[in-house]
Protein backbone atom coordinates (compact mmCIF):
# COMPACT_ATOMS: atom_id res chain seq x y z
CA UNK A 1 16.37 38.43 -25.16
CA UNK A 2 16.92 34.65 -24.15
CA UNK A 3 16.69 33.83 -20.89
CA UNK A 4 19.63 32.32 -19.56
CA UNK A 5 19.50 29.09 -17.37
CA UNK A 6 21.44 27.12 -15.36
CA UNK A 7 22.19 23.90 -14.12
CA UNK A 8 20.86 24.93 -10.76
CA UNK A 9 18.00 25.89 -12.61
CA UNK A 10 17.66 22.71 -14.48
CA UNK A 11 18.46 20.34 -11.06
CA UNK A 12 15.48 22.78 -8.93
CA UNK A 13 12.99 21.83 -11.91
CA UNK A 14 13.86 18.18 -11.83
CA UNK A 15 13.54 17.77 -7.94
CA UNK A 16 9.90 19.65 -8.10
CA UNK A 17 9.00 17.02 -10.79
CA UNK A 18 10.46 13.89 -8.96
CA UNK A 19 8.71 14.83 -5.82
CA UNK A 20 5.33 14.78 -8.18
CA UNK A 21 6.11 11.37 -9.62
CA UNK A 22 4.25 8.26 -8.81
CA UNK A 23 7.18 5.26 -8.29
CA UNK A 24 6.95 1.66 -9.42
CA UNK A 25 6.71 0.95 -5.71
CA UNK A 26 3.40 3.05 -5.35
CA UNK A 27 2.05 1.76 -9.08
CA UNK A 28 2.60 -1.64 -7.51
CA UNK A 29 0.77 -1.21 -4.35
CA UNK A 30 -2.25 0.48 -6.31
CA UNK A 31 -2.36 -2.26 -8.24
CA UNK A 32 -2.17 -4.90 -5.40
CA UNK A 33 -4.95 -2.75 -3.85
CA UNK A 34 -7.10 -2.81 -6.86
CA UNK A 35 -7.17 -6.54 -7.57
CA UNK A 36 -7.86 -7.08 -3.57
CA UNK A 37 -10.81 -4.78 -3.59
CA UNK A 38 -11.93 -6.42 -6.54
CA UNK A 39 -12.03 -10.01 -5.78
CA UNK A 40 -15.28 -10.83 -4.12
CA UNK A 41 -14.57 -13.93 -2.04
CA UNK A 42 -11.38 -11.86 -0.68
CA UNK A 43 -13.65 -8.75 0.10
CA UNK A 44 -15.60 -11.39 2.09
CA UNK A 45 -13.08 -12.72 4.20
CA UNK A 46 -12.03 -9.05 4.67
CA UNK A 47 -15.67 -8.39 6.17
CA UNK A 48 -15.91 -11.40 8.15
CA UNK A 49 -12.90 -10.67 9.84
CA UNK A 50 -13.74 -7.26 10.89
CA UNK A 51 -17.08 -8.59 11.98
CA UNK A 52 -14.76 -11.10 14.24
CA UNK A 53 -13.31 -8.70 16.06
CA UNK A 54 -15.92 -6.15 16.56
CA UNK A 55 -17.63 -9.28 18.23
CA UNK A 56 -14.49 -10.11 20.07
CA UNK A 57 -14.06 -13.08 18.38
CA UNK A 58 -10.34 -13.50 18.51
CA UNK A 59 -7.81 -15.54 19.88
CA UNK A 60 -4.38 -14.04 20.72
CA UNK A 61 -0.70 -16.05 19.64
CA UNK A 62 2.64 -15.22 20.50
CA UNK A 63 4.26 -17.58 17.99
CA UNK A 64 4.03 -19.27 14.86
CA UNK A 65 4.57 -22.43 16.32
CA UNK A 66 1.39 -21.39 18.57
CA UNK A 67 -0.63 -20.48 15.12
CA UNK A 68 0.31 -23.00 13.13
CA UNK A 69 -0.77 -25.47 15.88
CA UNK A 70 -4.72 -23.86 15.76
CA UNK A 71 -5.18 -25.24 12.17
């Protein structure tokens, strides 16, 4: 005999599968973090900057203006 199903049936299956899907927005971000990771000079800067403020080599702004004024 066929098993009968419904559309609560159908509508349970779809929200198990949507809550497995990856979304643009996550593809995007993977991708964003791929080409970061994988550009050299930017890995760099990453590193140096980490190194900055393990050695407490930071300076702290409260405003653009303030920032923008450093360079």
């Amino acid at each position: 005999m066929i098993e009968s199903i419904t559309i609560e049936d159908v509508y349970h299956e779809l929200k198990t599968i949507e809550r497995t899907m990856v979304t643009r927005e996550d593809l995007d971000a993977l991708i964003d973090s791929v080409e970061i990771l994988s550009d050299k000079k930017t890995m760099a800067a990453l590193h140096k900057s980490d190194l900055d403020i393990k050695e407490k080599r930071v300076k702290e702004v409260s405003s653009v203006e303030e920032l923008l004024s450093e360079l």
